[in-house]
N, C-alpha and C. Protein backbone atom coordinates (compact mmCIF):
# COMPACT_ATOMS: atom_id res chain seq x y z
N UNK A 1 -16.85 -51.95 52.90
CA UNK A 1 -16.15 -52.81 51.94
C UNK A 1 -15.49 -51.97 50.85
N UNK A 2 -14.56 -52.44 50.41
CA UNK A 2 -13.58 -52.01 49.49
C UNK A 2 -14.04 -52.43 47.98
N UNK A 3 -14.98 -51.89 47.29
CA UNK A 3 -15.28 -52.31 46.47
C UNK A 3 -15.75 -51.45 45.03
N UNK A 4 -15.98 -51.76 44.18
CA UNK A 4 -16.32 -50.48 42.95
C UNK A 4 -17.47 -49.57 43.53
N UNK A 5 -18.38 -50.72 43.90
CA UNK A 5 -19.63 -49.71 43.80
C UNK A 5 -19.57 -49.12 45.42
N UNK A 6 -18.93 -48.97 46.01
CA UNK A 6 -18.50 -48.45 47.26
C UNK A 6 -17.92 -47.14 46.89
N UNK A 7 -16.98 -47.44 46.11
CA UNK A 7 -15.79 -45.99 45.39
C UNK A 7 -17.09 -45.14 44.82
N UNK A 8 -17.72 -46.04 43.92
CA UNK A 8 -18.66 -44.86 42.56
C UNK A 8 -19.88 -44.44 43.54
N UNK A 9 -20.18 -44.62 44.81
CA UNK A 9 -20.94 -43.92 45.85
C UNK A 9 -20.41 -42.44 46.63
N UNK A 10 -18.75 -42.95 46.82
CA UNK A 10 -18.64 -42.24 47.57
C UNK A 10 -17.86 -41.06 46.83
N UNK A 11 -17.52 -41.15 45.36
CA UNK A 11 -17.10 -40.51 44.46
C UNK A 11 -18.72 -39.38 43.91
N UNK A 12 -19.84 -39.91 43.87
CA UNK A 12 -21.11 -39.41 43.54
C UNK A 12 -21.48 -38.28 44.83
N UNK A 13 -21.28 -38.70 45.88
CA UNK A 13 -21.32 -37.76 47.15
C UNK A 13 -20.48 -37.18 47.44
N UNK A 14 -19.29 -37.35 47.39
CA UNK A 14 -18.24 -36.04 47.24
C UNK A 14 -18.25 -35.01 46.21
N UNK A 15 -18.95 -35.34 45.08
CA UNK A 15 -18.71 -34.48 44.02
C UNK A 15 -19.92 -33.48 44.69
N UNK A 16 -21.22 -34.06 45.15
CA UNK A 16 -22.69 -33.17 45.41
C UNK A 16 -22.21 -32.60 46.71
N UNK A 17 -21.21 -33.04 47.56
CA UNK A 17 -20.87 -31.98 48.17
C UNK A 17 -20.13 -30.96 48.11
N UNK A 18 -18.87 -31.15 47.60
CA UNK A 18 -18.51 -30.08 46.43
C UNK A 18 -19.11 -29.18 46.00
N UNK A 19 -20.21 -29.65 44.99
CA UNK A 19 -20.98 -28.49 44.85
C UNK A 19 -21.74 -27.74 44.84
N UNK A 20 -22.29 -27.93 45.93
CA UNK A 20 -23.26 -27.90 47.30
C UNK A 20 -22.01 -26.16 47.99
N UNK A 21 -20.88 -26.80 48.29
CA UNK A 21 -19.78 -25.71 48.71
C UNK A 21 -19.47 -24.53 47.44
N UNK A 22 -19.35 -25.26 46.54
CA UNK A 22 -19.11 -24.03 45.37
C UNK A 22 -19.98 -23.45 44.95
N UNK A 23 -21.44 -23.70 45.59
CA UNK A 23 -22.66 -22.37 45.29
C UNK A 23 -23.16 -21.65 46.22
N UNK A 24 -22.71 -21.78 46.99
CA UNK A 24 -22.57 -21.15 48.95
C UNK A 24 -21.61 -19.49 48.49
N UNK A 25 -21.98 -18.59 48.97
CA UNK A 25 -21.02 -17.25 49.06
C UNK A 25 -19.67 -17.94 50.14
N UNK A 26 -19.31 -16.81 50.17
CA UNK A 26 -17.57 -17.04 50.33
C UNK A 26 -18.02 -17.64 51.90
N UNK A 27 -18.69 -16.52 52.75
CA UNK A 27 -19.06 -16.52 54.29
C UNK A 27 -19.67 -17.67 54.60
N UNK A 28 -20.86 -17.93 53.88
CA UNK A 28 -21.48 -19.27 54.36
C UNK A 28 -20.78 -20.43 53.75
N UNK A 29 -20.06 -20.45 53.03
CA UNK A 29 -19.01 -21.54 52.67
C UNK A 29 -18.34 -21.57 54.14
N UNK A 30 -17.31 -20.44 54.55
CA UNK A 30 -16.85 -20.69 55.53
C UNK A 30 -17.05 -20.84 56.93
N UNK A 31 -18.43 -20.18 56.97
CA UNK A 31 -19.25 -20.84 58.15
C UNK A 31 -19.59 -22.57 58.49
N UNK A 32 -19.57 -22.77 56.97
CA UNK A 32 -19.82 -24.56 57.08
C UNK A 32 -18.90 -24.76 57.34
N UNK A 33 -18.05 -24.88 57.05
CA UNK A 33 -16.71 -25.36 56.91
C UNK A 33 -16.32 -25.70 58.17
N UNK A 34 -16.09 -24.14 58.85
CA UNK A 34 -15.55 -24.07 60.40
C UNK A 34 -16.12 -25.10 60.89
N UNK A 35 -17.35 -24.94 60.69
CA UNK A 35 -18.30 -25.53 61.87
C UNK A 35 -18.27 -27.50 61.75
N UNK A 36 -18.19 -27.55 60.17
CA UNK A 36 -18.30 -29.36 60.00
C UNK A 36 -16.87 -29.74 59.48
N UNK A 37 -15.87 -28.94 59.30
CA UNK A 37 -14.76 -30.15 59.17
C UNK A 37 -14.12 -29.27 60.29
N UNK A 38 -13.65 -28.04 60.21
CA UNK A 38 -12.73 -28.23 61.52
C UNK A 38 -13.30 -28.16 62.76
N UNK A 39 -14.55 -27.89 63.21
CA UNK A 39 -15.54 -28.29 64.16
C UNK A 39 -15.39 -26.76 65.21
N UNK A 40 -14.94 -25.87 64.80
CA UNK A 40 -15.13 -24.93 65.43
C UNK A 40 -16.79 -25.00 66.44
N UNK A 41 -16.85 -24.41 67.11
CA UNK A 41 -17.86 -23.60 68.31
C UNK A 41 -18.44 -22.84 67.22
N UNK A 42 -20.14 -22.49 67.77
CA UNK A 42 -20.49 -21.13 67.32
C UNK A 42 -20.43 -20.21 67.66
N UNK A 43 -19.74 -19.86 69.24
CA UNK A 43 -19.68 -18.83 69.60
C UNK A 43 -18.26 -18.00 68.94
N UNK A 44 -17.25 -19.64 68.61
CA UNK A 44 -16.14 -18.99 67.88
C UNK A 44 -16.38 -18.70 66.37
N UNK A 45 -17.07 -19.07 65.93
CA UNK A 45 -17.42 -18.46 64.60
C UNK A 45 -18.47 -17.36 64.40
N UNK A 46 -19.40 -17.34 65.11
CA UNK A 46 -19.93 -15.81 65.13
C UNK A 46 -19.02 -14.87 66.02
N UNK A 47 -18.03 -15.28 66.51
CA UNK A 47 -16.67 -13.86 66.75
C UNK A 47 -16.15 -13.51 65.83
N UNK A 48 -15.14 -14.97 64.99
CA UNK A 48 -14.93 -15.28 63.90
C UNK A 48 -15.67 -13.60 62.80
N UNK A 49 -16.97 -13.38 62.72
CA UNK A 49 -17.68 -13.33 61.20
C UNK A 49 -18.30 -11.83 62.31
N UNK A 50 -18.09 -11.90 63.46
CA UNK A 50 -18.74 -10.23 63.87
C UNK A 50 -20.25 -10.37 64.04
N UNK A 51 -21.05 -11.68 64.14
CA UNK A 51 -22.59 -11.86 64.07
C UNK A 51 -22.90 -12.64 65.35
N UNK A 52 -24.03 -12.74 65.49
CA UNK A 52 -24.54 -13.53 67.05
C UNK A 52 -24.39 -14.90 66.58
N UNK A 53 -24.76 -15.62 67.74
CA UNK A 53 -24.62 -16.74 67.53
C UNK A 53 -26.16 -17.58 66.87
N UNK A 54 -26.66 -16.46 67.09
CA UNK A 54 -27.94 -16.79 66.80
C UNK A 54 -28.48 -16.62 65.06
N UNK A 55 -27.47 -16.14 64.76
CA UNK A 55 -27.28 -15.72 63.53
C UNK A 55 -26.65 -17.23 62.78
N UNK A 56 -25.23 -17.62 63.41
CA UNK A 56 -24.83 -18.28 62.91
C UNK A 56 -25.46 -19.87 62.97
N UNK A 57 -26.77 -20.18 63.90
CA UNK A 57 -27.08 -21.25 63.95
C UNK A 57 -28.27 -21.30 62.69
N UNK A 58 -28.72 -20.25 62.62
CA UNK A 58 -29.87 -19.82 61.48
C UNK A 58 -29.21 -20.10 60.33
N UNK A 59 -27.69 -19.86 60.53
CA UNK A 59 -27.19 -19.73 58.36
C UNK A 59 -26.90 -21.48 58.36
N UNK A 60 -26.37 -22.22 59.60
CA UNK A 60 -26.16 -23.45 59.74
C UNK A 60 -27.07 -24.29 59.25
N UNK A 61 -28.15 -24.19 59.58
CA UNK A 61 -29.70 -24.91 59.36
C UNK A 61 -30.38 -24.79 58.24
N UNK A 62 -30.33 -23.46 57.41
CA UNK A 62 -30.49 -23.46 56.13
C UNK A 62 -29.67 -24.00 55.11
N UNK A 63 -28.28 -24.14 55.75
CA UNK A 63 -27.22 -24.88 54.98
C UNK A 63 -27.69 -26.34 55.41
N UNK A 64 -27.10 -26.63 55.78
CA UNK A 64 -27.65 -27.90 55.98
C UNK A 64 -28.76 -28.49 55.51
N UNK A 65 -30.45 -28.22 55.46
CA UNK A 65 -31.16 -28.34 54.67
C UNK A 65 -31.20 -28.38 52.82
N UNK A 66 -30.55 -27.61 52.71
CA UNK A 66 -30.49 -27.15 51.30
C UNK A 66 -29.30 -28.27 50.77
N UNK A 67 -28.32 -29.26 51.32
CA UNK A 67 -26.99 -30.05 51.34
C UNK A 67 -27.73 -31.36 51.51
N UNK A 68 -29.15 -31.30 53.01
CA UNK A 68 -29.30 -32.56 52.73
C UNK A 68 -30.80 -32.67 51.33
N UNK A 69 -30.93 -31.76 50.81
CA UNK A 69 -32.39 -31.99 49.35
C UNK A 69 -31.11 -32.20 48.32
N UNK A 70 -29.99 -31.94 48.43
CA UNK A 70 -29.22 -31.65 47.00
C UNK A 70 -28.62 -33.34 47.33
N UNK A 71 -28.42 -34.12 48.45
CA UNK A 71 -28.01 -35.35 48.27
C UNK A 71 -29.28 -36.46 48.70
N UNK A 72 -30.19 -35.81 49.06
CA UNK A 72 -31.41 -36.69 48.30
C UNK A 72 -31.66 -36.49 46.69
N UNK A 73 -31.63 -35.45 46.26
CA UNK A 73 -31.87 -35.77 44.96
C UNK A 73 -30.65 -36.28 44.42
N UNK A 74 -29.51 -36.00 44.91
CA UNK A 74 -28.25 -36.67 43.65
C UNK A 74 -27.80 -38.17 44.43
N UNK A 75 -27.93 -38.12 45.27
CA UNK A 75 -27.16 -39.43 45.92
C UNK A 75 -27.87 -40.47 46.28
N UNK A 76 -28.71 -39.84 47.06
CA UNK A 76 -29.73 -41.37 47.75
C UNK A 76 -31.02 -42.11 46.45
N UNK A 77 -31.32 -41.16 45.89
CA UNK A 77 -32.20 -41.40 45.15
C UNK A 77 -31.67 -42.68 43.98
């Protein structure tokens, strides 16, 4: 629904993801990135970055964890 408290939700979770991205180093910024908006492969992003893939599923998972405690505490809560 198209509605205020729809906007001031999804305005509250864009901002915690935001800056969730702006406290990430340059690499694991762009490791997320690849991987969740333009949906790159991991095999193309650990070519991408010169690391295994095994590497890059490890930096994935800690990201991710650490994105979903920062929108439990700012968003869902």
């Amino acid at each position: 629904p198209d509605d205020v408290q729809c906007r001031i939700e999804d305005k509250v979770f864009a901002d915690a993801i935001n800056e969730f991205l702006s406290r990430l180093d340059e690499e694991k910024r762009n490791i997320f990135v690849r991987r969740y908006w333009y949906l790159d492969s991991i095999k193309d992003i650990a070519k991408r970055h010169g690391v295994s893939q095994g590497c890059i599923k490890t930096n994935l998972c800690r990201n991710r964890k650490k994105l979903y405690r920062i929108l439990k505490r700012e968003v869902l809560i």
